[in-house]
Protein backbone atom coordinates (compact mmCIF):
# COMPACT_ATOMS: atom_id res chain seq x y z
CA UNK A 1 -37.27 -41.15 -49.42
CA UNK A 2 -38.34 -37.40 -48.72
CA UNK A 3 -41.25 -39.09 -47.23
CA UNK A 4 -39.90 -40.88 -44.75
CA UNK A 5 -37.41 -38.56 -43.90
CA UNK A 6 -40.56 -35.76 -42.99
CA UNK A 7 -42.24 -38.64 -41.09
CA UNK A 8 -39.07 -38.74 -38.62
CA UNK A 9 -38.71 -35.64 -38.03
CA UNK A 10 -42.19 -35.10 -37.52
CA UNK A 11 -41.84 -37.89 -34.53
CA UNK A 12 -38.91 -36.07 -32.92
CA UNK A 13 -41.16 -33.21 -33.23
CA UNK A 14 -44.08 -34.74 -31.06
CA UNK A 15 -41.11 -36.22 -28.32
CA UNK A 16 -39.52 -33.43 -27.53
CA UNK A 17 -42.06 -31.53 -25.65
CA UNK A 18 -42.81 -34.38 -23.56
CA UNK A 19 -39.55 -35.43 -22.69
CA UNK A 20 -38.74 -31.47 -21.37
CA UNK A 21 -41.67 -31.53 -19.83
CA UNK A 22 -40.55 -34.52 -17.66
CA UNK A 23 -37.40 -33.10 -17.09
CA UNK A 24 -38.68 -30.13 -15.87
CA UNK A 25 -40.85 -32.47 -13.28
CA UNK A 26 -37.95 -34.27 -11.93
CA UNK A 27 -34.12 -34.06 -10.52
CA UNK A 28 -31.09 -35.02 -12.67
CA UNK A 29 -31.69 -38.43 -9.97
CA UNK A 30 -35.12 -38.86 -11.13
CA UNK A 31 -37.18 -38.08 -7.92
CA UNK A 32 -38.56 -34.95 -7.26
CA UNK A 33 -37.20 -32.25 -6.09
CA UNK A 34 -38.93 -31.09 -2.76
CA UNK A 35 -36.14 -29.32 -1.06
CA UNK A 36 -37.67 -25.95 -1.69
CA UNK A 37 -41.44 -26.93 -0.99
CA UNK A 38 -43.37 -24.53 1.40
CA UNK A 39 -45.01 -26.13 4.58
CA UNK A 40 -48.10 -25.80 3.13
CA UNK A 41 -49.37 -26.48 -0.79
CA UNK A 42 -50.52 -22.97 -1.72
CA UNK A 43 -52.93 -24.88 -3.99
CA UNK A 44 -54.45 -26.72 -0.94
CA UNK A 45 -55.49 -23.34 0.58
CA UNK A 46 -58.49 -22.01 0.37
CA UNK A 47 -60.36 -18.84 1.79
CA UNK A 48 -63.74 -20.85 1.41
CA UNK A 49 -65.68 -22.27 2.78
CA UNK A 50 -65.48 -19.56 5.37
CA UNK A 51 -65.60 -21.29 9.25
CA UNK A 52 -67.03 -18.58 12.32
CA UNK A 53 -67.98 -21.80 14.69
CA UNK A 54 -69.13 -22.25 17.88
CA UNK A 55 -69.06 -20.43 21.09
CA UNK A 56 -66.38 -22.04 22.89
CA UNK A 57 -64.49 -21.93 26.46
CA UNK A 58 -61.26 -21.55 27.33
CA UNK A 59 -60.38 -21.93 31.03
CA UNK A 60 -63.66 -19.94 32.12
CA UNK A 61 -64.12 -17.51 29.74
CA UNK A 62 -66.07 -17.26 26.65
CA UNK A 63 -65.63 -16.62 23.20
CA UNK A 64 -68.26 -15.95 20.88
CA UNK A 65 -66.71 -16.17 16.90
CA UNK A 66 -68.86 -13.46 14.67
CA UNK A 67 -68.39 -11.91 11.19
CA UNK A 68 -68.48 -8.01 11.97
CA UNK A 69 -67.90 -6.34 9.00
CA UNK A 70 -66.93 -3.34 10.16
CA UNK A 71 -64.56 -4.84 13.04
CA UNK A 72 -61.92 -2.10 13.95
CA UNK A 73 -60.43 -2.44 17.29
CA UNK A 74 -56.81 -1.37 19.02
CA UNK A 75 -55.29 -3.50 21.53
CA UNK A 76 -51.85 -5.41 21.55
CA UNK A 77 -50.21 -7.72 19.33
CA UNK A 78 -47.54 -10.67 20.22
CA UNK A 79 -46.25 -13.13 17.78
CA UNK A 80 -45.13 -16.46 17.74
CA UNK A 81 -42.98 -18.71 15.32
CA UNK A 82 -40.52 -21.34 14.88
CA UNK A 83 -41.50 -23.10 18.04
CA UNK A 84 -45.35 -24.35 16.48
CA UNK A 85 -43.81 -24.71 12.78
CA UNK A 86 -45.69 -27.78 11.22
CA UNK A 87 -48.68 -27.57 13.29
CA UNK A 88 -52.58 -27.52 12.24
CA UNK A 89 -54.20 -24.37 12.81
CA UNK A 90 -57.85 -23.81 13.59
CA UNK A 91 -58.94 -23.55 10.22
CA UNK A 92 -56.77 -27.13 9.05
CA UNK A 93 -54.24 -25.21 7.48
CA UNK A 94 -50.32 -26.34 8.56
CA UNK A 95 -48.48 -23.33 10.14
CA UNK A 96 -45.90 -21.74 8.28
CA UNK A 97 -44.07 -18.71 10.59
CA UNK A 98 -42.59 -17.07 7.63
CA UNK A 99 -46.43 -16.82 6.05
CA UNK A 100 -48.45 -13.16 6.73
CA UNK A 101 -50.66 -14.91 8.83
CA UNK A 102 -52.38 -14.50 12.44
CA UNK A 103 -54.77 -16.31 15.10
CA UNK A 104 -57.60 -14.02 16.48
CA UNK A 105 -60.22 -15.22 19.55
CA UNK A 106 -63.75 -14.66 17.15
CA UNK A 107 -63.40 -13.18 13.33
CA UNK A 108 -64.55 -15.44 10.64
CA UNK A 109 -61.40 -17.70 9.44
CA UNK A 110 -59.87 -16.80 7.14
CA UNK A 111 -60.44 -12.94 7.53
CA UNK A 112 -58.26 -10.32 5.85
CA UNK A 113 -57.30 -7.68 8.36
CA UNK A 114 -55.09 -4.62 8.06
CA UNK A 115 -52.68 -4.50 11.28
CA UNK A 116 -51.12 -0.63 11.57
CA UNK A 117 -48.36 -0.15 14.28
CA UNK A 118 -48.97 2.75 16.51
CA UNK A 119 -45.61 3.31 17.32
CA UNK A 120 -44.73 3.85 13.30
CA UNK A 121 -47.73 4.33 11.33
CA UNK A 122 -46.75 1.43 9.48
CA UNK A 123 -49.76 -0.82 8.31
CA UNK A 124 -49.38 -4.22 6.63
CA UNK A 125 -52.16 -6.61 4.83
CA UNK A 126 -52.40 -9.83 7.40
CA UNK A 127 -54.32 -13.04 6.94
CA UNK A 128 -56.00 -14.53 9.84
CA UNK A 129 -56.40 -18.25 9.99
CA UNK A 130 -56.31 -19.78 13.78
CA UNK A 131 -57.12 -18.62 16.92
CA UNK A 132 -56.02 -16.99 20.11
CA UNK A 133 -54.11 -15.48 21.20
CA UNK A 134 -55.93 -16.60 24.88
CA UNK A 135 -53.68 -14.38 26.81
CA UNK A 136 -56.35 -11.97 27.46
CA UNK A 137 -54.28 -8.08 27.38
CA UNK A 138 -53.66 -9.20 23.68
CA UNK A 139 -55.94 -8.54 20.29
CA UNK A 140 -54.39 -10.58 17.88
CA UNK A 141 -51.12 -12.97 17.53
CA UNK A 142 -49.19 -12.59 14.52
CA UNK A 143 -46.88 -14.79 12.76
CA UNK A 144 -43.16 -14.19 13.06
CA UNK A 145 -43.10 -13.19 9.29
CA UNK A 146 -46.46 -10.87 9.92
CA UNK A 147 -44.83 -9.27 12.94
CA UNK A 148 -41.16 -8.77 10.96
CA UNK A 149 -43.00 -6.83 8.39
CA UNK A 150 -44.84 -4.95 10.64
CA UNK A 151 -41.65 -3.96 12.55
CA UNK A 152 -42.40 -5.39 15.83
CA UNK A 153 -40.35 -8.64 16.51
CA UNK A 154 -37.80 -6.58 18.47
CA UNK A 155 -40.56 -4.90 20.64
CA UNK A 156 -42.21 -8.34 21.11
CA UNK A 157 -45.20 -6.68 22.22
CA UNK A 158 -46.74 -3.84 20.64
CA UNK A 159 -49.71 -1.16 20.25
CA UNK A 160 -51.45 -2.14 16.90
CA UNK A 161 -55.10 -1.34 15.14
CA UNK A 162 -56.67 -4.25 13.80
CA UNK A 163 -59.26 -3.33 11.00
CA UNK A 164 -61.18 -5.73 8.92
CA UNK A 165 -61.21 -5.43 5.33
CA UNK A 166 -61.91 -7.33 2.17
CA UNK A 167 -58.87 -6.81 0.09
CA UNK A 168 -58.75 -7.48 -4.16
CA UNK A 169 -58.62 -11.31 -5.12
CA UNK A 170 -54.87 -10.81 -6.37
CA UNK A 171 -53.84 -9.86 -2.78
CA UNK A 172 -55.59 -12.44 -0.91
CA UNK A 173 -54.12 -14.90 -3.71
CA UNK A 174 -50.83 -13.22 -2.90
CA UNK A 175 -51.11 -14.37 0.84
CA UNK A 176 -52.72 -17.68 0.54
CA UNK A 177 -48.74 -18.49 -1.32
CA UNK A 178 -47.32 -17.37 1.68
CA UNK A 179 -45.55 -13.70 0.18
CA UNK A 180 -46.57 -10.28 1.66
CA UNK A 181 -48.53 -7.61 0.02
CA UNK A 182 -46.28 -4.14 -0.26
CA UNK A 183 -47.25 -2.21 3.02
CA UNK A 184 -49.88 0.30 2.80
CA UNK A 185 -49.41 4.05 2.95
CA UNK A 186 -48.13 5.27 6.87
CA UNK A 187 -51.35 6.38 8.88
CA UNK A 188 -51.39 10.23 9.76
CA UNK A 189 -49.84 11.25 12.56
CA UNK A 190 -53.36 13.28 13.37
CA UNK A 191 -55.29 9.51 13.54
CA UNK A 192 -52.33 8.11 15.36
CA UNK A 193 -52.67 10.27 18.43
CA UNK A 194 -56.05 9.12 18.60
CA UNK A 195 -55.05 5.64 18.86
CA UNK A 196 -53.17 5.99 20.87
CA UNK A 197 -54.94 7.97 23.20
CA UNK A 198 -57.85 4.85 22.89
CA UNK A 199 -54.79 2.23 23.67
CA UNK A 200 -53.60 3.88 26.94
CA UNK A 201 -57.00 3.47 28.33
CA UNK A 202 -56.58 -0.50 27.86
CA UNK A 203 -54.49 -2.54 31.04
CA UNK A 204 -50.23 -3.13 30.24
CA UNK A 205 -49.95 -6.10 28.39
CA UNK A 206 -47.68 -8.99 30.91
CA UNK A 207 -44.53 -9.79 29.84
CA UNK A 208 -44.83 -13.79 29.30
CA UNK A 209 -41.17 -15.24 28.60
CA UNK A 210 -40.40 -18.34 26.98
CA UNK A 211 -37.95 -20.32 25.58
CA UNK A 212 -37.19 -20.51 22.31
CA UNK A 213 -37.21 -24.41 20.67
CA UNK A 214 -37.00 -26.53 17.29
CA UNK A 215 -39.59 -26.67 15.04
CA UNK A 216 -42.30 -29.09 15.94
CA UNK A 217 -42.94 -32.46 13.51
CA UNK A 218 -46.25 -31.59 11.29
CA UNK A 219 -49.32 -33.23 12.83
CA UNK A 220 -52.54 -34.61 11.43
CA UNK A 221 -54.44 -31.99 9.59
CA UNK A 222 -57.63 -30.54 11.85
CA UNK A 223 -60.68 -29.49 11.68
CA UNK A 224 -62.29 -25.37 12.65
CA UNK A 225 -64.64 -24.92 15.51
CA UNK A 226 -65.44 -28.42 16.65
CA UNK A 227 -64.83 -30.92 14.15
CA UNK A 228 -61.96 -33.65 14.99
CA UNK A 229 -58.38 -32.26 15.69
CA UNK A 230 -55.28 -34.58 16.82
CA UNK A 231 -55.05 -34.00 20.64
CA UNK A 232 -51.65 -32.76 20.98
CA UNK A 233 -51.65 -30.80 17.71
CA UNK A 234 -50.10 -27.13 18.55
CA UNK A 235 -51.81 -23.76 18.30
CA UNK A 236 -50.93 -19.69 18.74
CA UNK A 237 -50.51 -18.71 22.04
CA UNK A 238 -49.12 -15.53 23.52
CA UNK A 239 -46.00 -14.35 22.36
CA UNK A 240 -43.95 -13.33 25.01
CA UNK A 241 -42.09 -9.42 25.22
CA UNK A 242 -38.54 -9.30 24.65
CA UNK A 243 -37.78 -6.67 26.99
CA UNK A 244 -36.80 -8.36 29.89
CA UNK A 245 -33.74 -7.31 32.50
CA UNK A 246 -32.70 -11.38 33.33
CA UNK A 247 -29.78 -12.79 32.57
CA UNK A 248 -30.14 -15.42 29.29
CA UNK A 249 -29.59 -18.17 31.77
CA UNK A 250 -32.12 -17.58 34.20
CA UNK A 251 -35.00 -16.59 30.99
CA UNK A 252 -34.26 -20.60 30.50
CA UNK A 253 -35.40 -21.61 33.81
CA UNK A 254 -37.64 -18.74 34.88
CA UNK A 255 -40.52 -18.94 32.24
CA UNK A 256 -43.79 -17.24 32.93
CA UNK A 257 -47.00 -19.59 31.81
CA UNK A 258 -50.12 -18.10 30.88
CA UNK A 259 -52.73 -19.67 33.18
CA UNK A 260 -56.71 -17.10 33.71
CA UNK A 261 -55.06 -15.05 30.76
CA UNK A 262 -52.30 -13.57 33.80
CA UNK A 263 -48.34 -14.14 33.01
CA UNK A 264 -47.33 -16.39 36.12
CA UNK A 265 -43.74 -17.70 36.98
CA UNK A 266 -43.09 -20.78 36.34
CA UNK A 267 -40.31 -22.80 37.50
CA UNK A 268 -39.20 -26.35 36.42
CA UNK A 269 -41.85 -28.72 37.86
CA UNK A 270 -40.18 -31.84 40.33
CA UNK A 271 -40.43 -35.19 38.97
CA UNK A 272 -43.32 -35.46 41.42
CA UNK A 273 -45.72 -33.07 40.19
CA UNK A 274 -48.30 -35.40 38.61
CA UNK A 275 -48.85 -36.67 42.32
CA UNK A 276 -48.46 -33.19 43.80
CA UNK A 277 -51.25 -31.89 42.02
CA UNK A 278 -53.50 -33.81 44.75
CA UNK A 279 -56.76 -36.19 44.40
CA UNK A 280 -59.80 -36.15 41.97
CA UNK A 281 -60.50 -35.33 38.15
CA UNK A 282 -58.20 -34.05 35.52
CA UNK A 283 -58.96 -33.51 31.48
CA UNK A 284 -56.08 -34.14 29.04
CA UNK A 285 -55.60 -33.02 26.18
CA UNK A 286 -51.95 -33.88 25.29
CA UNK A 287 -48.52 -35.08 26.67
CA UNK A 288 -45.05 -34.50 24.94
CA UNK A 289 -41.20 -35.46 25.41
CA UNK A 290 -40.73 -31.94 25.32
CA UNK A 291 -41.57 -29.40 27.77
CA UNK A 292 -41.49 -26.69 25.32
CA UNK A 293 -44.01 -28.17 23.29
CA UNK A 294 -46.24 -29.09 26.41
CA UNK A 295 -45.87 -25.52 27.57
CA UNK A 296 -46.95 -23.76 24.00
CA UNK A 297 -50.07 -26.32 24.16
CA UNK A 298 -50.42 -25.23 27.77
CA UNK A 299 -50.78 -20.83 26.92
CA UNK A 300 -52.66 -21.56 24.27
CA UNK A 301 -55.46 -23.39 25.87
CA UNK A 302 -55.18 -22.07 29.67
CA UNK A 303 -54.35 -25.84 31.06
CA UNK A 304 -51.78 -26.80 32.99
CA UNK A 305 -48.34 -28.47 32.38
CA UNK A 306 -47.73 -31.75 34.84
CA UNK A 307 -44.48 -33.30 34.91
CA UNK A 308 -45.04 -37.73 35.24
CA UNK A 309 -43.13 -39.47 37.64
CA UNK A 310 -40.23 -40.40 35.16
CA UNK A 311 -39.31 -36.50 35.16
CA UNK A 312 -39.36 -37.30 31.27
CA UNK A 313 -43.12 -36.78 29.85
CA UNK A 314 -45.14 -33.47 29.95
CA UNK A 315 -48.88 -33.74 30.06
CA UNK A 316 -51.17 -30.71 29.55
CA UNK A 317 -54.18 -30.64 31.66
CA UNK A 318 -57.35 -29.12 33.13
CA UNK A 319 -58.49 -29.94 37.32
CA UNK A 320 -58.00 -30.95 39.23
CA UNK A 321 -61.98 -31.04 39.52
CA UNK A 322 -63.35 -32.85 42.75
CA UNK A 323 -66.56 -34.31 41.35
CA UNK A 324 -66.61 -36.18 38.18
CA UNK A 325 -69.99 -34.08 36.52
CA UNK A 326 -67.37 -30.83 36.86
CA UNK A 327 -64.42 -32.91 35.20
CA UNK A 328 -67.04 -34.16 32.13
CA UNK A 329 -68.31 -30.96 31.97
CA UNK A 330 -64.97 -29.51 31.29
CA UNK A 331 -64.18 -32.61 28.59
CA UNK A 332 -67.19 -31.85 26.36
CA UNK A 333 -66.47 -28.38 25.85
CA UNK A 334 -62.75 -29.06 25.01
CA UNK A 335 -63.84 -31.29 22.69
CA UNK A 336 -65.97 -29.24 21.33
CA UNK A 337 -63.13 -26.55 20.80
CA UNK A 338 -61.55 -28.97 18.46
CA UNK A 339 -59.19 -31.24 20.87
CA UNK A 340 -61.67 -34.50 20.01
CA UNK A 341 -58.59 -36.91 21.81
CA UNK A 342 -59.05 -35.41 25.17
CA UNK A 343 -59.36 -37.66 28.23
CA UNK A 344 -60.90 -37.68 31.44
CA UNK A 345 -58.39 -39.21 34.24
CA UNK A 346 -58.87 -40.35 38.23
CA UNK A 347 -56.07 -39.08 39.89
């Protein structure tokens, strides 16, 4: 009798693990509970293997990616956020606006940069893992949750020194989850002034306004530096500055575009732009039910936002070109940027 009672218990023994362990795996309804997942599986991320790609083009200028180790640079940061939520970056990684993350025109992605604001001192650990921003005044675009820690989301715009560094494993670990690394200690107010003094020599940053809009769906994962990327998937592009003197009303109808790296005003196309926009070539590379969306595609790549006929679709485009070599020209080296769905249209 003692036997069998020690064999029972035993069993419970060897069941009760298992059965927490299931509990813990599930909801009191049996699915799982995914209400609290991040954008992005912090598992899935990886720093390796590290992509620099290809010199690519972007509406006539060049950009040459390069690991320089001892990058340190001032210039100005903008942000951007809720409005590309979902989307792939360059590296195939799904933004997340609350992650310490940023897009930069050529350092390796990822690449661990330290981003100090030289209106505070203030200096932050920032991951970099897309590119852009291609509104030319600006060094880097930083996430929404990158440019809350820094201190700049009021400013919009800001003076910042962007310094490459290779941090400790834990810390890069730390942003790869999507949390921030505690600040670093204030830069002196000696090496500030110096800064400075280099960032007054650089041109004003335009003011570019937008609109702000829900998040986008996520879209098919993509590929770094030429390999295939869904044509319409979103991208960083240049944050506009908050200081502005227009009414709310008017910042929802006046936007500025960012078209040869310039801010440009931009009012509501006519349901006849698509035919305005006269005869010959044209490269797509994505068209949306949302003009929002179709404008965010349109800074970050340079193109152009055409209204269709129906006043009701948005496609982004290049041209028009007048010869067909110009317009295939353009379409291979979009392509080879990453948007592998663009297509080359008669008008």
């Amino acid at each position: 009798m003692n036997l069998l009672i020690k064999r029972k218990i035993t069993g419970l023994a060897l069941l009760l693990p298992a059965s927490i362990f299931l509990q813990s795996c599930s909801s009191s309804d049996g699915n799982k509970d995914v209400r609290t997942a991040p954008v992005n599986n912090p598992a899935s991320i990886s720093d390796f293997p590290v992509k620099i790609g290809a010199p690519y083009d972007v509406n006539g200028t060049k950009y040459v990616p390069q690991d320089v180790a001892n990058y340190d640079e001032v210039g100005y940061a903008s942000y951007y956020g809720e409005e590309l939520a979902g989307r792939p970056t360059a590296n195939g990684e799904i933004f997340n606006p609350n992650y310490i993350s940023a897009a930069h025109k050529t350092l390796p992605l990822p690449s661990y940069v330290e981003v100090t604001s030289l209106e505070t001192g203030r200096t932050i650990l920032v991951r970099i893992n897309d590119r852009g921003p291609f509104a030319n005044d600006r060094l880097i675009d930083l996430s929404q949750g990158a440019a809350r820690q820094l201190g700049i989301t009021s400013a919009g715009v800001a003076g910042v020194r962007v310094r490459k560094v290779n941090p400790p494993e834990q810390e890069k670990a730390v942003l790869r989850q999507g949390a921030q690394i505690t600040q670093r200690l204030d830069t002196p107010e000696s090496l500030l002034r110096i800064l400075r003094d280099n960032l007054n020599k650089l041109p004003k940053p335009v003011p570019v306004k937008r609109a702000s809009v829900a998040p986008a769906p996520a879209a098919a994962p993509a590929g770094a530096n030429g390999t295939a990327r869904n044509n319409v998937a979103g991208a960083p592009y240049a944050r506009p500055s908050a200081q502005n003197n227009k009414p709310a009303s008017q910042n929802r109808q006046g936007r500025f575009v960012v078209e040869n790296g310039k801010g440009q005003p931009s009012q509501p196309a006519p349901a006849s732009a698509a035919t305005q926009a006269s005869s010959g070539y044209v490269v797509q590379i994505g068209s949306f039910s949302s003009r929002s969306r179709a404008e965010a595609l349109a800074r970050k790549t340079g193109a152009k936002t055409m209204v269709d006929s129906s006043g009701k679709l948005y496609r982004v485009r290049f041209g028009p070109y007048s010869s067909e070599a110009e317009a295939q020209g353009k379409l291979e080296s979009i392509r080879q940027q990453g948007y592998s769905g663009a297509k080359l249209y008669r008008e």
